[in-house]
Protein backbone atom coordinates (compact mmCIF):
# COMPACT_ATOMS: atom_id res chain seq x y z
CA UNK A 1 66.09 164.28 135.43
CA UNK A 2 69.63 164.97 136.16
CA UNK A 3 70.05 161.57 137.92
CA UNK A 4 68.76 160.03 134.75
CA UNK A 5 71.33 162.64 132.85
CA UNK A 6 74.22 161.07 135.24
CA UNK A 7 73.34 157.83 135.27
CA UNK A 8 73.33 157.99 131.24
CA UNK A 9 76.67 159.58 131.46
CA UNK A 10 78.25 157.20 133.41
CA UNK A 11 76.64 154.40 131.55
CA UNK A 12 78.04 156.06 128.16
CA UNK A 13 81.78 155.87 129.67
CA UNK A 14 81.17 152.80 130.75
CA UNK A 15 80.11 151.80 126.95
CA UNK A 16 83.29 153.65 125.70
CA UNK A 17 85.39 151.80 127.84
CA UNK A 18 84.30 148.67 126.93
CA UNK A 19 84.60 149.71 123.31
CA UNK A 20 87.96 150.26 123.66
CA UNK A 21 89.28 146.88 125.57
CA UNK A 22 87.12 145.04 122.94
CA UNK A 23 89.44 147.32 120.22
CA UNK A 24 92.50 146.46 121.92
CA UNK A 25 91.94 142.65 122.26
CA UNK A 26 90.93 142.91 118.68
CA UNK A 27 94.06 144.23 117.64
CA UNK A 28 96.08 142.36 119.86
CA UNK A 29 94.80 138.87 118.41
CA UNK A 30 94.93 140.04 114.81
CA UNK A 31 98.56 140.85 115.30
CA UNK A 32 98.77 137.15 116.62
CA UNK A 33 97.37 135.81 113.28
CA UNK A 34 99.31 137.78 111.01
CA UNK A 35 102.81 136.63 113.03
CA UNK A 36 101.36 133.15 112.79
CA UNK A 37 100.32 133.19 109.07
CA UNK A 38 103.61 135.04 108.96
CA UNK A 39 105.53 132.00 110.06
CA UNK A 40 103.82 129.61 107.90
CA UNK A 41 104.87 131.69 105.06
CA UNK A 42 108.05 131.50 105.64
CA UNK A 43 107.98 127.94 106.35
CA UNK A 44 106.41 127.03 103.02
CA UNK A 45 108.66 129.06 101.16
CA UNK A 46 111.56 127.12 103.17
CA UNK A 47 109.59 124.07 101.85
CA UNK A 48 109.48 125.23 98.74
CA UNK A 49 112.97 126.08 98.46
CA UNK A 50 114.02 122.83 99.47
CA UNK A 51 111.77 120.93 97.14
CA UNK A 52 112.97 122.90 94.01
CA UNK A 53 116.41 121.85 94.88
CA UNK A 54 115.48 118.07 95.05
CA UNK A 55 113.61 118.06 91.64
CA UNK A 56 116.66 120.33 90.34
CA UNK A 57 118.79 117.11 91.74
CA UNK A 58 115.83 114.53 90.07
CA UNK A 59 116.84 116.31 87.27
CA UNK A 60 120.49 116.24 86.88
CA UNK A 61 119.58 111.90 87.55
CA UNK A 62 117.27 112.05 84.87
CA UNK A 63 119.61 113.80 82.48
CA UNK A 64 122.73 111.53 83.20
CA UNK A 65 120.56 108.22 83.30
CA UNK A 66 119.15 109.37 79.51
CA UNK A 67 122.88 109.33 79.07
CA UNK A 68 123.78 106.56 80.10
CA UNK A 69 121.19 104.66 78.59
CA UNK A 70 121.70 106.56 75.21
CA UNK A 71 125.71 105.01 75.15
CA UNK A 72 123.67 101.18 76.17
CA UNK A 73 121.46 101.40 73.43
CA UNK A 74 124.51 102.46 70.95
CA UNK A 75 126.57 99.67 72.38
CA UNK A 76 123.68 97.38 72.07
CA UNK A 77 123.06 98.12 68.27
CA UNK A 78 127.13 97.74 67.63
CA UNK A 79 126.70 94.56 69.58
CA UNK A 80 124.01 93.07 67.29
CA UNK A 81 125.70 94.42 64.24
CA UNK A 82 128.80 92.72 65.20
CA UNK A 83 126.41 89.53 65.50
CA UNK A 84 125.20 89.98 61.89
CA UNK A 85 128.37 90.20 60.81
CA UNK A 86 129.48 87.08 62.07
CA UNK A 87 126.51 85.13 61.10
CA UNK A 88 127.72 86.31 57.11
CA UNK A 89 131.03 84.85 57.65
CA UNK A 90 129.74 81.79 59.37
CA UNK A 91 127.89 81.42 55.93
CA UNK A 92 130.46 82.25 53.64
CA UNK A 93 133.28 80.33 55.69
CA UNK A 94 132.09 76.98 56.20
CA UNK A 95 135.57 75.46 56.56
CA UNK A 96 135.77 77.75 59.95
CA UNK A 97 132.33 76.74 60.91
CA UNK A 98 132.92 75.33 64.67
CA UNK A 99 135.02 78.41 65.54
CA UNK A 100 132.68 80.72 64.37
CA UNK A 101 129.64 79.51 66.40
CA UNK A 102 131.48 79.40 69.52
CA UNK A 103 132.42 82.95 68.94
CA UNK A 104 128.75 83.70 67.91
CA UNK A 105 127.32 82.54 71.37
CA UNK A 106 129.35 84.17 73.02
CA UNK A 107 128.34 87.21 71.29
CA UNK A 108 124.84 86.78 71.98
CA UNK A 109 125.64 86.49 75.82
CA UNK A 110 127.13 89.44 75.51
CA UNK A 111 123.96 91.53 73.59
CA UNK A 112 121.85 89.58 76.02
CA UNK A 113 123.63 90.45 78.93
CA UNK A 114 123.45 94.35 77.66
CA UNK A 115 120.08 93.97 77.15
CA UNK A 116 119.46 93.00 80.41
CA UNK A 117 121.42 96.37 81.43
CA UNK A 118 119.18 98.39 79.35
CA UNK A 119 116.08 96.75 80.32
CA UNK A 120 117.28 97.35 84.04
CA UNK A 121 117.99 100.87 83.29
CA UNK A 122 114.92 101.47 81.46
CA UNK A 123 113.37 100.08 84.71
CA UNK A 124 115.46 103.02 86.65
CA UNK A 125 114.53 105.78 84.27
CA UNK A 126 111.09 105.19 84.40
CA UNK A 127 111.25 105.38 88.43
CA UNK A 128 113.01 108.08 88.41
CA UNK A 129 110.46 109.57 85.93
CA UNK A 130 107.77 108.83 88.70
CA UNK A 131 109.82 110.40 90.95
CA UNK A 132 109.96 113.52 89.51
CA UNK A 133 106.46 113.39 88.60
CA UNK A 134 105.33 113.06 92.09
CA UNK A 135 107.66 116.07 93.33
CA UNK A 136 105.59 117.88 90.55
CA UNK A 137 102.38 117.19 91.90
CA UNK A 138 103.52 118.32 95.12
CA UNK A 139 104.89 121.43 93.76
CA UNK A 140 101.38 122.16 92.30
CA UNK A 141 99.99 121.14 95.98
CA UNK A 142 102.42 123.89 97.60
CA UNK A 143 101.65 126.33 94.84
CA UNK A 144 97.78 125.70 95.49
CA UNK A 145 98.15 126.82 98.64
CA UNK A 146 99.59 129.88 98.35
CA UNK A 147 96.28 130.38 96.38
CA UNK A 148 93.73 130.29 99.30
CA UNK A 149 92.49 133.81 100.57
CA UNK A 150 90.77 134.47 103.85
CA UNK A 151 89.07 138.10 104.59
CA UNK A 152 89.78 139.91 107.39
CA UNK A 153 88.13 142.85 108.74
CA UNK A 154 89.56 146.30 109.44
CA UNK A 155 88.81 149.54 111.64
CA UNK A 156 87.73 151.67 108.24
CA UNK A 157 85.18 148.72 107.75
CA UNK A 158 86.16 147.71 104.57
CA UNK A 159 87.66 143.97 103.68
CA UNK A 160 91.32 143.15 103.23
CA UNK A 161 92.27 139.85 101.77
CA UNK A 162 95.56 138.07 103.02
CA UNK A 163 96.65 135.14 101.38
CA UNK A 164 96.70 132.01 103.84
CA UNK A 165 98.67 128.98 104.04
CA UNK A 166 97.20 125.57 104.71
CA UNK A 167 98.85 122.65 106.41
């Protein structure tokens, strides 16, 4: 009986002591993945950081091609008035008739030309639109996932979540 007693005894410390390597390796490796999902952290908000300041920059392009194009359009419609008017005096000035058509064409190759420029600028806003658009989706991709949650177990049993990161 008391060989039975010792050999349970020994077979009990042997238990604990495996119970406690197993507890140590545990803890050990779950430090690991929180210093890992640590450093992704930080490296998505670095991401993140940097891709707010390119859509902030997107955004200053947007704003001063809107600009830009706003003072084309203007000079456009000044450009075509100044057409109109010409085509009156054409009209009313028949005796000046050759001099006013030459100056009329060359009016019109100068709207046309500025039309071109807006049309060409339009062209640029609307990349630059897509541009912007696409860092937006990506923002909403990096923002996503932040979102994910894994559980992890602790020593009291019960379940902690921590967020993490996907690459």
């Amino acid at each position: 009986m008391d060989s039975i007693k010792n050999a349970l005894e020994v077979e009990v410390r042997n238990l604990q002591n495996r119970i406690e390597e197993v507890e140590s390796n545990a803890l050990a490796g779950s430090k690991r993945m929180i210093a890992k999902l640590e450093t992704k952290i930080r490296d998505i908000e670095i991401d993140y950081e940097e891709e707010k300041r390119r859509h902030a920059e997107t955004q200053k392009v947007i704003r001063k091609k809107e600009h830009r194009l706003k003072e084309l359009l203007l000079q456009t419609e000044e450009d075509h008035d100044t057409i109109l008017s010409l085509k009156d005096c054409v009209e009313s000035l028949s005796e000046k008739c050759k001099t006013y058509k030459r100056q009329l064409s060359e009016q019109e190759g100068v709207a046309q030309q500025n039309q071109a420029r807006v049309r060409r600028f339009q062209r640029e806003l609307e990349s630059a639109e897509d541009r912007a658009d696409q860092a937006e989706g990506n923002l909403s991709l990096i923002r996503i996932k932040h979102k994910t949650w894994v559980p992890t177990n602790q020593d009291s049993g019960s379940i902690l979540q921590v967020p993490m990161a996907e690459k």
